[in-house]
Protein backbone atom coordinates (compact mmCIF):
# COMPACT_ATOMS: atom_id res chain seq x y z
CA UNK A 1 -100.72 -111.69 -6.64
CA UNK A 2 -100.74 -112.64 -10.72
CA UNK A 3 -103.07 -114.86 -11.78
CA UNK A 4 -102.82 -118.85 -11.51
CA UNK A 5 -103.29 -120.89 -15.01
CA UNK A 6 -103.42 -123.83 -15.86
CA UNK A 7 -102.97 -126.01 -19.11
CA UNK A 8 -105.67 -128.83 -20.38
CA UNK A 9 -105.13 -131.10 -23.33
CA UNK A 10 -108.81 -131.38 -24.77
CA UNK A 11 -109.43 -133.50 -28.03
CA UNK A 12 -109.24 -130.05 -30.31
CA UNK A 13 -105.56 -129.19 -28.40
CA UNK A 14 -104.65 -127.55 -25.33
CA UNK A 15 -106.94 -125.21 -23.18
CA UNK A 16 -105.97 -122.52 -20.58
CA UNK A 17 -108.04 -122.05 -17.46
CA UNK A 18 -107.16 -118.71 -15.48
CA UNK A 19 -107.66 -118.79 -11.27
CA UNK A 20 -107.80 -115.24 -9.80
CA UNK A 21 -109.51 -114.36 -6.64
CA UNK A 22 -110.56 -117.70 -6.01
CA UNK A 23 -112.92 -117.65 -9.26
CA UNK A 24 -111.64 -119.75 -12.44
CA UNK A 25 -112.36 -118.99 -15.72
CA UNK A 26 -111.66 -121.17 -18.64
CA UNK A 27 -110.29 -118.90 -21.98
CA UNK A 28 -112.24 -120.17 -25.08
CA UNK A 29 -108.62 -119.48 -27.05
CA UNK A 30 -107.61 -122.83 -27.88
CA UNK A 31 -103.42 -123.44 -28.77
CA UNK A 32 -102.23 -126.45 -31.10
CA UNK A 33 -99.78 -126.67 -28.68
CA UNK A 34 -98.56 -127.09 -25.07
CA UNK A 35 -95.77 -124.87 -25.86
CA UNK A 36 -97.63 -122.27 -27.33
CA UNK A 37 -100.07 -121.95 -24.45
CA UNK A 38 -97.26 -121.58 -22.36
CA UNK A 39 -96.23 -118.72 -24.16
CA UNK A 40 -99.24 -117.17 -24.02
CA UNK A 41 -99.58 -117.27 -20.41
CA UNK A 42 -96.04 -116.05 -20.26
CA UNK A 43 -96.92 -112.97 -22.19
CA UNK A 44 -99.99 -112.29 -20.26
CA UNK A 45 -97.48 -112.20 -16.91
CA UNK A 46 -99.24 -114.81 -15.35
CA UNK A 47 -98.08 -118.02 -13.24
CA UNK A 48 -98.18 -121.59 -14.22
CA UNK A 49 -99.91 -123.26 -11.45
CA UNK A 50 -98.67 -126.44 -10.02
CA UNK A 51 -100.36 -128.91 -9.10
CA UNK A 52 -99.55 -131.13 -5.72
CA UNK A 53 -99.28 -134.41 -6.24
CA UNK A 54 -102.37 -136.65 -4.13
CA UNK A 55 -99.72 -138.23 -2.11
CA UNK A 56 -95.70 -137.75 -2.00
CA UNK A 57 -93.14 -140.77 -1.00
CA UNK A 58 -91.16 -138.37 0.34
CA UNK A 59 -90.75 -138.27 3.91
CA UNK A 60 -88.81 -135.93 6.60
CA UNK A 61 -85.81 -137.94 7.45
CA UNK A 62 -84.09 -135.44 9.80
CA UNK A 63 -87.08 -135.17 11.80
CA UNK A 64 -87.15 -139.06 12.83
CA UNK A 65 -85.51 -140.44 15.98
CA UNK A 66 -83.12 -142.92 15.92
């Protein structure tokens, strides 16, 4: 499986922290911006994570009864 990273906005730019093998690592590269830190991870062949939102309004209508 590739690595999981993700993207932090600190008060010098943006910050990329690398998951793999359920031990994170923080990259002291920092990018001016967003964009170019997703590039980077891009290049690297890595995966943006995602991350799930708390709590979804979405709920399983076809699953309800009548």
């Amino acid at each position: 499986m590739k690595p999981q990273a993700t993207i932090e906005k600190t008060a010098t730019g943006f910050v990329i922290s690398k998951e793999e093998a359920g031990e994170t690592e923080q990259l002291e590269t920092h990018f001016e911006s967003y964009q170019a830190a997703l590039d980077f991870i891009l290049d690297q062949g890595w995966q943006l994570k995602r991350e799930r939102p708390d709590s979804s309004l979405h709920v399983e209508t076809r699953f309800l009864k009548p």
